[in-house]
C-alpha atoms as a PDB file:
ATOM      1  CA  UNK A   1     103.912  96.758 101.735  1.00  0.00           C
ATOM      2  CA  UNK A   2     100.417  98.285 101.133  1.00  0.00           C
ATOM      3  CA  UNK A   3      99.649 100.279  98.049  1.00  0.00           C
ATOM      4  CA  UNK A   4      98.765 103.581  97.507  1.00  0.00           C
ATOM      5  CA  UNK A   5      95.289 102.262  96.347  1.00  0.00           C
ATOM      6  CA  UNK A   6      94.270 100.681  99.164  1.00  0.00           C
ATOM      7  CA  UNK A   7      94.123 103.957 101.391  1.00  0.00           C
ATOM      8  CA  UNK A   8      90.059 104.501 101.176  1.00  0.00           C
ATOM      9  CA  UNK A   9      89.672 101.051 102.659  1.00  0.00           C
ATOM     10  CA  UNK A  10      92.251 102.802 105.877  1.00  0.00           C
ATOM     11  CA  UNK A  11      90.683 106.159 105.262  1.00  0.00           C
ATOM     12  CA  UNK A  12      87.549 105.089 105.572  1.00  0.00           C
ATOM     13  CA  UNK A  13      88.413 103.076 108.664  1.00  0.00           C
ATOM     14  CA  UNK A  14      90.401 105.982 110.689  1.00  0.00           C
ATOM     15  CA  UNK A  15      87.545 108.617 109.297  1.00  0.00           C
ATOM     16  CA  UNK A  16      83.945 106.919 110.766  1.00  0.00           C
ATOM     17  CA  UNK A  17      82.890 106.528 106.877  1.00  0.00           C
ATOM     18  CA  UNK A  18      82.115 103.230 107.430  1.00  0.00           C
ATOM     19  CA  UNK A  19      80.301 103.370 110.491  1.00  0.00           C
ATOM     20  CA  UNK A  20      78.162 106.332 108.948  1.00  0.00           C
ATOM     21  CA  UNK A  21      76.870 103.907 105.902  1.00  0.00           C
ATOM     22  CA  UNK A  22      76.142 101.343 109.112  1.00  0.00           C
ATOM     23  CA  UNK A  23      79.023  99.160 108.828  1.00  0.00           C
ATOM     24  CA  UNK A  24      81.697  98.243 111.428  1.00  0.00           C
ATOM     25  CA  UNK A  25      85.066  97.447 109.150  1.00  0.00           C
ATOM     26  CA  UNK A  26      87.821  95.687 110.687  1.00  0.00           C
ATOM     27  CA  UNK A  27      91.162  95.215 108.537  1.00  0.00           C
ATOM     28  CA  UNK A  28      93.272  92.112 108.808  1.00  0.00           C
ATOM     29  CA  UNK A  29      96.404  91.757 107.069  1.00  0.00           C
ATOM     30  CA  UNK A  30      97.737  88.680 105.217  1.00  0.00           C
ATOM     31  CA  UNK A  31     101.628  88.052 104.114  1.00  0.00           C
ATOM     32  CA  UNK A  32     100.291  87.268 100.620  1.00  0.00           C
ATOM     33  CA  UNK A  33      98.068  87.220  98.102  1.00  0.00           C
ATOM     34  CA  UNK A  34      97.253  84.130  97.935  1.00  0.00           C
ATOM     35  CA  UNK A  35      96.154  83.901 102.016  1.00  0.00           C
ATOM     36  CA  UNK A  36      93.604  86.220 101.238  1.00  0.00           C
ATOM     37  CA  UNK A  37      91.932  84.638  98.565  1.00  0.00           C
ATOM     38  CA  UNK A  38      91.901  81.865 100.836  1.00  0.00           C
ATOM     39  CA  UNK A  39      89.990  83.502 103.592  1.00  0.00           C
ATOM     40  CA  UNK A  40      87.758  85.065 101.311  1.00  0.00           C
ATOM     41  CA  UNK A  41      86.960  81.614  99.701  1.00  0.00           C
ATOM     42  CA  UNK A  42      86.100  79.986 103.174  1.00  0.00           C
ATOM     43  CA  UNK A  43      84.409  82.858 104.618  1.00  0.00           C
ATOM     44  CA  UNK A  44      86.475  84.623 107.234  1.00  0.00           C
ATOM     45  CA  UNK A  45      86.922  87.669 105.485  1.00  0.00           C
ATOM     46  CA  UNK A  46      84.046  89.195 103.663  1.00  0.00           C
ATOM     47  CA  UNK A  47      86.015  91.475 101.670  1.00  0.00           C
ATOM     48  CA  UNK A  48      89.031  91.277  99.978  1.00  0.00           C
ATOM     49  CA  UNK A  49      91.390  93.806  98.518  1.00  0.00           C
ATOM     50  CA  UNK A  50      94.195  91.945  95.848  1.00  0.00           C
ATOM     51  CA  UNK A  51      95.739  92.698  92.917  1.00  0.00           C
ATOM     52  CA  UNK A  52      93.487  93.100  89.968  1.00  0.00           C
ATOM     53  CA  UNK A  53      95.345  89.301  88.597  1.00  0.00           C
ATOM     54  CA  UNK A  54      94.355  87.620  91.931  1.00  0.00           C
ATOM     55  CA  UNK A  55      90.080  87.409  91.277  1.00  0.00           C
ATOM     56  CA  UNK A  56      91.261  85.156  87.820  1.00  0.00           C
ATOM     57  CA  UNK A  57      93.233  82.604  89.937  1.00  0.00           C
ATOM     58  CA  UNK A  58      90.697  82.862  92.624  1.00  0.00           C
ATOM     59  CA  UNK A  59      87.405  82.156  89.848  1.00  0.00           C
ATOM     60  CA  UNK A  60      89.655  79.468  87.704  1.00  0.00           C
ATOM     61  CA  UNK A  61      89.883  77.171  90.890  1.00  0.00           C
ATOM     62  CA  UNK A  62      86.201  77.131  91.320  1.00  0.00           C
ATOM     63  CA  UNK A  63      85.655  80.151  93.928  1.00  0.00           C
ATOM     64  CA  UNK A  64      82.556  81.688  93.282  1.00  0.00           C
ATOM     65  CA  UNK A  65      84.059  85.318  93.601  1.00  0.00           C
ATOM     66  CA  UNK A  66      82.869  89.017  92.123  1.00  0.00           C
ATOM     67  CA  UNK A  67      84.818  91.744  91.820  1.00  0.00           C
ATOM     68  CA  UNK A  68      82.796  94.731  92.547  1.00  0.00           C
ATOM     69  CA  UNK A  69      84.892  97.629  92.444  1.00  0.00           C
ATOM     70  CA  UNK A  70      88.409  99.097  91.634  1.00  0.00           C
ATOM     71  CA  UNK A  71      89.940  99.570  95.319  1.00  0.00           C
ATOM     72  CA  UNK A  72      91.046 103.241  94.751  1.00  0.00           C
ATOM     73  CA  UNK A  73      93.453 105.015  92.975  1.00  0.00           C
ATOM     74  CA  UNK A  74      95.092 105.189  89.521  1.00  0.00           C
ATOM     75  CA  UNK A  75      98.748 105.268  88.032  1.00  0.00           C
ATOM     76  CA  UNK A  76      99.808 103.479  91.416  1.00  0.00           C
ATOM     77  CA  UNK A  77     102.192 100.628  89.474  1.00  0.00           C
ATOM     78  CA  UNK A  78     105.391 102.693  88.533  1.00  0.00           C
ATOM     79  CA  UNK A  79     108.241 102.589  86.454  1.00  0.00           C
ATOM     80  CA  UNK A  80     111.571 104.962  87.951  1.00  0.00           C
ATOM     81  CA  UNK A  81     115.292 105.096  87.304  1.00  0.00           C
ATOM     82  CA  UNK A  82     118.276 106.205  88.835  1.00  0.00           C
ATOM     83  CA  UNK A  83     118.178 110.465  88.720  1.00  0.00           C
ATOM     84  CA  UNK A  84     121.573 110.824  86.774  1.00  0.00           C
ATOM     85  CA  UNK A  85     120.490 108.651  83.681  1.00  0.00           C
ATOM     86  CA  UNK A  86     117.893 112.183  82.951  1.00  0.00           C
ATOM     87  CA  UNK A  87     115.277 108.763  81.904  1.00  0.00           C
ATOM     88  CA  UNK A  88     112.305 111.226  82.258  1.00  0.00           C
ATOM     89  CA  UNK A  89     109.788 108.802  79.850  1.00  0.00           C
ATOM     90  CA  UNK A  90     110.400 105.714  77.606  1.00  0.00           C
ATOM     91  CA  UNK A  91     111.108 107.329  74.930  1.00  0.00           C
ATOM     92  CA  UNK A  92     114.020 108.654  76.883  1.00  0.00           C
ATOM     93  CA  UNK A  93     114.718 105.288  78.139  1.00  0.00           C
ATOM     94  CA  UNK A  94     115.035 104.116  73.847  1.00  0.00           C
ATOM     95  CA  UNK A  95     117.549 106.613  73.577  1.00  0.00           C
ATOM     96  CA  UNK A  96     119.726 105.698  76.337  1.00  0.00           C
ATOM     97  CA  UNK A  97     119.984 102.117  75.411  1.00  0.00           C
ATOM     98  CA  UNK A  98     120.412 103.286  71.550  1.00  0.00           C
ATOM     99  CA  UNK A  99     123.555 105.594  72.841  1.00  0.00           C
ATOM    100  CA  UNK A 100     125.014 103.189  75.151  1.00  0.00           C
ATOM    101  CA  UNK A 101     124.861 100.090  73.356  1.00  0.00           C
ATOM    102  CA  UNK A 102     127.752  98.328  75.848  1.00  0.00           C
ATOM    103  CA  UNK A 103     124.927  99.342  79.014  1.00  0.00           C
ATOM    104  CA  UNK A 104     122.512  97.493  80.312  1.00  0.00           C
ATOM    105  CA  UNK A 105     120.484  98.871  82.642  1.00  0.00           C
ATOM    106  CA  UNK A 106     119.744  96.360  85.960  1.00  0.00           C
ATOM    107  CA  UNK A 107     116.065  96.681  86.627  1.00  0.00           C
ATOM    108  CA  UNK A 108     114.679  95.292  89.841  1.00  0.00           C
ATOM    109  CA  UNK A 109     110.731  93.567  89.032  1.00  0.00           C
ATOM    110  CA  UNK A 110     108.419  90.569  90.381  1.00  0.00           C
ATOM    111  CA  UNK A 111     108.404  87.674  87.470  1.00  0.00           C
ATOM    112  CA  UNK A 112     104.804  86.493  86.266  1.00  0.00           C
ATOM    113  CA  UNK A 113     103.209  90.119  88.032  1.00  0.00           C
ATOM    114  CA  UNK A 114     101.986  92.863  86.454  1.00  0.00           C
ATOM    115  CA  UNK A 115     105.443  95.325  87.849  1.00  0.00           C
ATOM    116  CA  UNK A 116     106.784  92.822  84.831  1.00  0.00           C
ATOM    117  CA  UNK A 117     104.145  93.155  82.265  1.00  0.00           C
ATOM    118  CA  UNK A 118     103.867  96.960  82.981  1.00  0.00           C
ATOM    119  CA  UNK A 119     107.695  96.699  81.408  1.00  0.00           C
ATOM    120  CA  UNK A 120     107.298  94.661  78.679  1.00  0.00           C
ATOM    121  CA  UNK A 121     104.482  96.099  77.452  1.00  0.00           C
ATOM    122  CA  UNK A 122     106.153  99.703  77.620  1.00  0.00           C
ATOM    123  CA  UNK A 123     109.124  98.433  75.855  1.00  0.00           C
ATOM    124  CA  UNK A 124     107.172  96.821  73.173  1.00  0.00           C
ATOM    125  CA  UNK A 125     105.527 100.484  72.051  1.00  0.00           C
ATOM    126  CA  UNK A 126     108.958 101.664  71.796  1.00  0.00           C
ATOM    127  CA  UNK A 127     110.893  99.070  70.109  1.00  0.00           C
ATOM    128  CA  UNK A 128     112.464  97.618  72.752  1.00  0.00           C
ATOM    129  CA  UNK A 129     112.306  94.262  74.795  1.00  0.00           C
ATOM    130  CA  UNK A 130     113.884  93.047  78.035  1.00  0.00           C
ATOM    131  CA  UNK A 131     116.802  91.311  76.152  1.00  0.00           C
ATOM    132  CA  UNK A 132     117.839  95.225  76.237  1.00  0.00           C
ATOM    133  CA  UNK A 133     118.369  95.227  80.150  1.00  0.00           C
ATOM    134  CA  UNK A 134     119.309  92.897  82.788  1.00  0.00           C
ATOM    135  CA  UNK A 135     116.275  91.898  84.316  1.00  0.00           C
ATOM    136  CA  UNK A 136     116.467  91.434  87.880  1.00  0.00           C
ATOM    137  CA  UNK A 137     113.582  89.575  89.647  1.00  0.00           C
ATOM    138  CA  UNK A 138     112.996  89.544  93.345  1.00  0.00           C
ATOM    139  CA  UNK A 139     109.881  87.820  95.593  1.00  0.00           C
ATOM    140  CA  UNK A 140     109.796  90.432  98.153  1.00  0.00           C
ATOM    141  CA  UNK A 141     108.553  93.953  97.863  1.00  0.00           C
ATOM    142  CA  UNK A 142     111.013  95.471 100.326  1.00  0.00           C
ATOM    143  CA  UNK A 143     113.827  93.736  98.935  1.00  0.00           C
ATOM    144  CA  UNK A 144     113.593  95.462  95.940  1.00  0.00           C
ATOM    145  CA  UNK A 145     113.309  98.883  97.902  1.00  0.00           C
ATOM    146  CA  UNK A 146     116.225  97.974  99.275  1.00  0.00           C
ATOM    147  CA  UNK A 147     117.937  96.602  96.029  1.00  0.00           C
ATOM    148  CA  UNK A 148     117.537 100.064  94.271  1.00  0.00           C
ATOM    149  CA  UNK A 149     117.622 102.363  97.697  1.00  0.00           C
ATOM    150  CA  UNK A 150     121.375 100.861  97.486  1.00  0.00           C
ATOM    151  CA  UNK A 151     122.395 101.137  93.924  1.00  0.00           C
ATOM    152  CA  UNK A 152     122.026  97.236  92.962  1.00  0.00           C
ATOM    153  CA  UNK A 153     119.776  98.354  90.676  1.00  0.00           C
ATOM    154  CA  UNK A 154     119.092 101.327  88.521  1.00  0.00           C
ATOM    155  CA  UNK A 155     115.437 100.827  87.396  1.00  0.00           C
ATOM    156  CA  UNK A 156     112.802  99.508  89.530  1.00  0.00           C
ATOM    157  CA  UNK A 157     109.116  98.638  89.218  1.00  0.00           C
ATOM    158  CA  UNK A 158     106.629  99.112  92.167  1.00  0.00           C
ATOM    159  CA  UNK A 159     103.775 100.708  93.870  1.00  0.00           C
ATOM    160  CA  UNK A 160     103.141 103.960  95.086  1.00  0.00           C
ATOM    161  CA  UNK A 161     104.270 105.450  97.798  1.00  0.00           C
ATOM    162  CA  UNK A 162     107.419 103.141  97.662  1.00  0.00           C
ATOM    163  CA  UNK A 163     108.135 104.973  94.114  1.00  0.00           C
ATOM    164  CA  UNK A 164     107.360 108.678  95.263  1.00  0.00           C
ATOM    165  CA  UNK A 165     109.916 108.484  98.220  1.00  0.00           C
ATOM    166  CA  UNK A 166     112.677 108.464  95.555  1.00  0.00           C
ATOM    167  CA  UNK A 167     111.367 110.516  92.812  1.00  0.00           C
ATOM    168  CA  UNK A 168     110.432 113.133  95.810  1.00  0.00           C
ATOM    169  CA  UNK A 169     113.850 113.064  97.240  1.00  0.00           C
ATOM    170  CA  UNK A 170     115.518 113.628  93.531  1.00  0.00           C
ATOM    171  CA  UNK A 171     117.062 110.312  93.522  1.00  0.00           C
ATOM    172  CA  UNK A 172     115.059 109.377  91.017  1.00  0.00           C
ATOM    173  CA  UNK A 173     112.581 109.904  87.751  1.00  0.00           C
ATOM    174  CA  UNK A 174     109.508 108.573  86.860  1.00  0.00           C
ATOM    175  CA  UNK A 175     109.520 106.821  83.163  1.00  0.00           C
ATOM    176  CA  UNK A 176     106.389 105.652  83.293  1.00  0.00           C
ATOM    177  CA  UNK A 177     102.785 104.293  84.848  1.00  0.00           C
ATOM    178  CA  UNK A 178     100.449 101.852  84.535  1.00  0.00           C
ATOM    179  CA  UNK A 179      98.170 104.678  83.555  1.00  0.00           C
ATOM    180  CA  UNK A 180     100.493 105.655  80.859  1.00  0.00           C
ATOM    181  CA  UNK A 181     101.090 102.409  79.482  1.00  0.00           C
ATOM    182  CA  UNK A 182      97.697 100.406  79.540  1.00  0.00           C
ATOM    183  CA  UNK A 183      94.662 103.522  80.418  1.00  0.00           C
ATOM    184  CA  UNK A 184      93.809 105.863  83.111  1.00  0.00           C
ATOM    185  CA  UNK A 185      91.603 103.654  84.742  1.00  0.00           C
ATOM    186  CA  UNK A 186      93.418 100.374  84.566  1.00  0.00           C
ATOM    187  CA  UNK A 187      93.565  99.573  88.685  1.00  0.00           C
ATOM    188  CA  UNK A 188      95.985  97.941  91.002  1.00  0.00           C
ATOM    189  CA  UNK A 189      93.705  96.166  93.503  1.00  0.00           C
ATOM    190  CA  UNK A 190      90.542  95.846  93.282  1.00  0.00           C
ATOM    191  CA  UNK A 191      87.549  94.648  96.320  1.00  0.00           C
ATOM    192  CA  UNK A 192      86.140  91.539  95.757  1.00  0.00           C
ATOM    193  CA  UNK A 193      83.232  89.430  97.546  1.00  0.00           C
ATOM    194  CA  UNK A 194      81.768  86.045  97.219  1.00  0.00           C
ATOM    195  CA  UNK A 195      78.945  85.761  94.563  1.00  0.00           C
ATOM    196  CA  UNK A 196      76.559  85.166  97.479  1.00  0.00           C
ATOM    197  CA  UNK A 197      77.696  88.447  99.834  1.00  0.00           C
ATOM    198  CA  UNK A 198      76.525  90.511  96.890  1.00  0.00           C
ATOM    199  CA  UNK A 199      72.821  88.356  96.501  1.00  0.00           C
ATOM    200  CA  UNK A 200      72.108  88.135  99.848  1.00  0.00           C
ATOM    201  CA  UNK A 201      73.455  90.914 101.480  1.00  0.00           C
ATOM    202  CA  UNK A 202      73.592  93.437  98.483  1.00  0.00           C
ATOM    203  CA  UNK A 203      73.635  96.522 101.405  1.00  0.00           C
ATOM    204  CA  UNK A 204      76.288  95.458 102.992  1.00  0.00           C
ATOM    205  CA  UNK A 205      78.444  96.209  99.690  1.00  0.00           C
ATOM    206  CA  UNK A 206      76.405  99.068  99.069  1.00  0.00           C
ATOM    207  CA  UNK A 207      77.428 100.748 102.522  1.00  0.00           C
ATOM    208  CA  UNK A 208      81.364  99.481 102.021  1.00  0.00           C
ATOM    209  CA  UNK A 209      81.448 101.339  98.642  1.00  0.00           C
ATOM    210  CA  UNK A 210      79.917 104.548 100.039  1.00  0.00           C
ATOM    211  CA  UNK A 211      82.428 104.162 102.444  1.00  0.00           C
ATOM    212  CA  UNK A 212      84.923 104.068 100.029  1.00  0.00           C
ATOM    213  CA  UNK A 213      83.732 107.028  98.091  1.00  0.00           C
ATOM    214  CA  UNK A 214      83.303 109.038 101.351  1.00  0.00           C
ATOM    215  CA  UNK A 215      87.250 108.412 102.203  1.00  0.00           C
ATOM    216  CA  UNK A 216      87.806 109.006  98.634  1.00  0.00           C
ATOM    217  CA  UNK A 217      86.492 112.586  98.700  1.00  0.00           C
ATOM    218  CA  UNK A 218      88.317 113.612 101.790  1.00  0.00           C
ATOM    219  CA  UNK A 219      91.752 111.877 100.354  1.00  0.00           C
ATOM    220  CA  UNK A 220      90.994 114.056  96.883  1.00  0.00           C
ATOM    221  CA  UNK A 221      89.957 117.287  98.519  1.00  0.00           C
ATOM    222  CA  UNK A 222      91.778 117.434 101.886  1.00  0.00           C
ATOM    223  CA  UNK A 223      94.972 115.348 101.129  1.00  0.00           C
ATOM    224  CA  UNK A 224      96.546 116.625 104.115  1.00  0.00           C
ATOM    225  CA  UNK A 225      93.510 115.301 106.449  1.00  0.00           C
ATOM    226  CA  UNK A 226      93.866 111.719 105.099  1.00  0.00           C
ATOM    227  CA  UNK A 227      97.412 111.695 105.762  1.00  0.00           C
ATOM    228  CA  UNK A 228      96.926 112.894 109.342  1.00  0.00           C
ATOM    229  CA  UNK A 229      93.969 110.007 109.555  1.00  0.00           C
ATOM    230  CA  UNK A 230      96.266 107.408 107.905  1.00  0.00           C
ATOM    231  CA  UNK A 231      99.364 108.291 110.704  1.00  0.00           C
ATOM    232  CA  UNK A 232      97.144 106.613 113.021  1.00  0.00           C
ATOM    233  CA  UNK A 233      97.300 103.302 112.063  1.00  0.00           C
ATOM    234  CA  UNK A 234     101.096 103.627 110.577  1.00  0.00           C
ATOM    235  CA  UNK A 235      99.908 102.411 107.536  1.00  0.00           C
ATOM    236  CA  UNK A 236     102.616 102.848 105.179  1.00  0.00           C
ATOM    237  CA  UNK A 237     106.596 103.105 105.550  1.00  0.00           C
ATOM    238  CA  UNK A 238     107.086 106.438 104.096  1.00  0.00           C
ATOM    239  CA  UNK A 239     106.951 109.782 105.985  1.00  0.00           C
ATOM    240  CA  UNK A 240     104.000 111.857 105.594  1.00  0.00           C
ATOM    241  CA  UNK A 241     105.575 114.510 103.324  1.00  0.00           C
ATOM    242  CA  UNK A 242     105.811 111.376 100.691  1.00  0.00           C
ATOM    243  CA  UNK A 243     102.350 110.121 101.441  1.00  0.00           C
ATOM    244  CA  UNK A 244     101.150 113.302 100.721  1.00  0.00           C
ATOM    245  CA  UNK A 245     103.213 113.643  97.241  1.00  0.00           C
ATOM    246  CA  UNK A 246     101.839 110.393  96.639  1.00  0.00           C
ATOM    247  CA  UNK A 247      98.093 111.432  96.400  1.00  0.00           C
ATOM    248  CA  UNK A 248      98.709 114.709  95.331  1.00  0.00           C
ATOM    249  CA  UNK A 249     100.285 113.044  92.370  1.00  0.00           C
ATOM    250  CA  UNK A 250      97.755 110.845  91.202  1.00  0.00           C
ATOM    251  CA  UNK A 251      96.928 111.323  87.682  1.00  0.00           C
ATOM    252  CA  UNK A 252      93.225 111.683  88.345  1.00  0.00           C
ATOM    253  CA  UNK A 253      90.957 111.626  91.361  1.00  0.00           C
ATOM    254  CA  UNK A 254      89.750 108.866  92.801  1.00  0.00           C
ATOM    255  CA  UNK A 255      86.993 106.763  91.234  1.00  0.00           C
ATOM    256  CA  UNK A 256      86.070 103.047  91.892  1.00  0.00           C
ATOM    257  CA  UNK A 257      85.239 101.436  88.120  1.00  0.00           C
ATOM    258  CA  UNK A 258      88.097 100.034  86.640  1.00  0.00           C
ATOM    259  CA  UNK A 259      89.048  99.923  82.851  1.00  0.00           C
ATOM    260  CA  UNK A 260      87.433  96.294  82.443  1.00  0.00           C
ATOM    261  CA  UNK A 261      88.980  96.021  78.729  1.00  0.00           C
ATOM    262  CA  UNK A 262      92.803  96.714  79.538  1.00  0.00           C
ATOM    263  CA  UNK A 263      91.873  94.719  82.779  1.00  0.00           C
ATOM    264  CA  UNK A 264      91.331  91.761  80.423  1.00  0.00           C
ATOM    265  CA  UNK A 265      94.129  92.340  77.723  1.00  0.00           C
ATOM    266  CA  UNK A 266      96.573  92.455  81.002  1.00  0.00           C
ATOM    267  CA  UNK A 267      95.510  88.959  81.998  1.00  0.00           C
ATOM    268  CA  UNK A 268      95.347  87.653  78.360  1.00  0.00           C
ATOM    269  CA  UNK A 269      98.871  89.002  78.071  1.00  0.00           C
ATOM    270  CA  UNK A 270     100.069  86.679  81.195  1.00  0.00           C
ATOM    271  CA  UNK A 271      98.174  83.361  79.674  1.00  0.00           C
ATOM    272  CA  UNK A 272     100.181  84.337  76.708  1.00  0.00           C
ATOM    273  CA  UNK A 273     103.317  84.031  78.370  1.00  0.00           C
ATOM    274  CA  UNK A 274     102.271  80.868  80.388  1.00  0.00           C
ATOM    275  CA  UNK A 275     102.823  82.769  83.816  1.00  0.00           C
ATOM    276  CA  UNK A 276      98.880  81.959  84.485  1.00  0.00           C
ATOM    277  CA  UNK A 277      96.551  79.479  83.204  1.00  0.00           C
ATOM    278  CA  UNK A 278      93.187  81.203  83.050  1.00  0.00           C
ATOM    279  CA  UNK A 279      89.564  80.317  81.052  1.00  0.00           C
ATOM    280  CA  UNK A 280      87.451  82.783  82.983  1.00  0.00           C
ATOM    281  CA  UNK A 281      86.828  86.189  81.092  1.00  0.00           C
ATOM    282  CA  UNK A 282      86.772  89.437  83.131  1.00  0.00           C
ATOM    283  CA  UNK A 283      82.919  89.703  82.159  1.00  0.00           C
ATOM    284  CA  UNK A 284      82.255  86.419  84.621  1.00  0.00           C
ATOM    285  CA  UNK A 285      84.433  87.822  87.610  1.00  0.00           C
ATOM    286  CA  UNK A 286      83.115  91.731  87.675  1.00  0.00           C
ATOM    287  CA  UNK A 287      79.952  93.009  88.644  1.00  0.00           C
ATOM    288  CA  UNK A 288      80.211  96.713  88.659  1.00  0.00           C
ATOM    289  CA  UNK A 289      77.144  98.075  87.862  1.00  0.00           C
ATOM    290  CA  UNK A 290      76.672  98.830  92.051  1.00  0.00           C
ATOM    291  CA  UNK A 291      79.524 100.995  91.736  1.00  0.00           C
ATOM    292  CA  UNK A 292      78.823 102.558  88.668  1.00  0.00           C
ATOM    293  CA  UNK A 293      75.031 103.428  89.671  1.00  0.00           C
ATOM    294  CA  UNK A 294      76.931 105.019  92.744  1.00  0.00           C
ATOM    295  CA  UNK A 295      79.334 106.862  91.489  1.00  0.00           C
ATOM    296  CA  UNK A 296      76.488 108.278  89.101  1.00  0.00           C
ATOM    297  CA  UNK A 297      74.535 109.966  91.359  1.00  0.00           C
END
């Protein structure tokens, strides 16, 4: 289940923006994470898009990787609840577990991923902790779709679109964000290349960023045009009326450089808890400053 974030790289594929920066892009999907680090590490991809966690595991077994860019869209991991609990933030969520001390709510998350840390850490500013709830944890994206779509849980944490198709139906609200809880710019995915892609062929990730900021612009200013472009390829398993909610509900537009400091107290945060071992600092795995010189001009 692709996120929200990862529609420039399919924008920019259905729109020609990559072949006007001189590239031809072609997008292979992998059944997890971890395949695509894999490819990128031995060379048959020469991009990668991943979770913003998956560069540290990639660098701390020896892969000489860079992330160059945030892959495209903010306050994409999401917090929702079941419409007739009126949880509208998490404050409101405090306040429901304060007046129903005999409840817990059943919240559907991944263990060791950031849909889990993206909880915790919102509980912590309000007092709470998951002791409060009964954490469910799944392995599979849809399954937790599913899990909540049919009332096993009332909570859920995910991705956008997945999220907007209930809160744009009004069977659910939105408590929270990852935009909300850590900053504005703290990303989902992110693009990452091998240290010697950006030395040797530094145009080559100069065009695939412009082609990501060209997409960008048309999914920021014409919404409605991306989703059209995005139908194409059937992209993602909502309907278009929720694809379109989903962008037009983005906190911000669409940039490319991520919040590199809540980046790093995220992944400190897992070492913390033992989910991750990690000795590589964010400052060794990103390389930016292309993206930042871009978006500049």
């Amino acid at each position: 289940m692709v996120a929200l974030d990862m529609a420039p790289l399919f924008v920019g594929v259905e729109s020609g923006c990559f072949q006007k920066n001189g590239l031809a892009v072609e997008t292979i999907a992998f059944t997890n994470p971890g395949d695509n680090n894999a490819a990128l590490a031995g060379g048959a991809i020469d991009f990668s898009t991943n979770p913003f966690t998956l560069p540290f595991f990639a660098a701390s077994n020896g892969v000489p990787i860079k992330t160059v860019s945030a892959a495209g869209g903010w306050g994409v991991m999401q917090v929702i609840a079941k419409s007739e609990y009126g949880i509208e933030s998490v404050k409101d969520l405090a306040d429901f577990v304060a007046k129903n001390p005999g409840k817990k709510l059943r919240i559907a998350t991944l263990r060791g991923d950031t849909l889990e840390l993206i909880l915790l850490d919102a509980f912590e500013k309000q007092g709470l902790s998951a002791s409060n709830f009964e954490m469910v944890y799944f392995d599979d994206l849809l399954a937790m779709v599913d899990a909540f779509r049919l009332g096993e849980v009332e909570m859920l944490s995910h991705i956008k679109p997945y999220t907007t198709q209930f809160v744009a139906s009004g069977e659910a609200t939105l408590v929270t964000d990852n935009a909300r809880v850590w900053s504005p710019n703290t990303p989902n995915t992110v693009v990452s290349v091998l240290e010697k892609t950006l030395k040797q062929r530094p145009q080559v990730v100069e065009g695939y960023l412009k082609g990501l900021q060209c997409a960008a612009e048309i999914i920021n200013s014409q919404p409605e045009k991306a989703v059209a472009l995005l139908e194409k390829g059937n992209y993602f398993r909502v309907k278009n009326d929720v694809l379109l909610a989903a962008f037009k509900s983005q906190p911000e537009p669409i940039t490319f450089t991520p919040d590199l400091k809540s980046v790093q107290g995220v992944v400190d945060e897992m070492v913390r808890l033992k989910y991750v071992k990690v000795d590589v600092p964010a400052s060794k795995i990103f390389d930016t400053s292309l993206v930042q010189k871009l978006e500049q001009k």
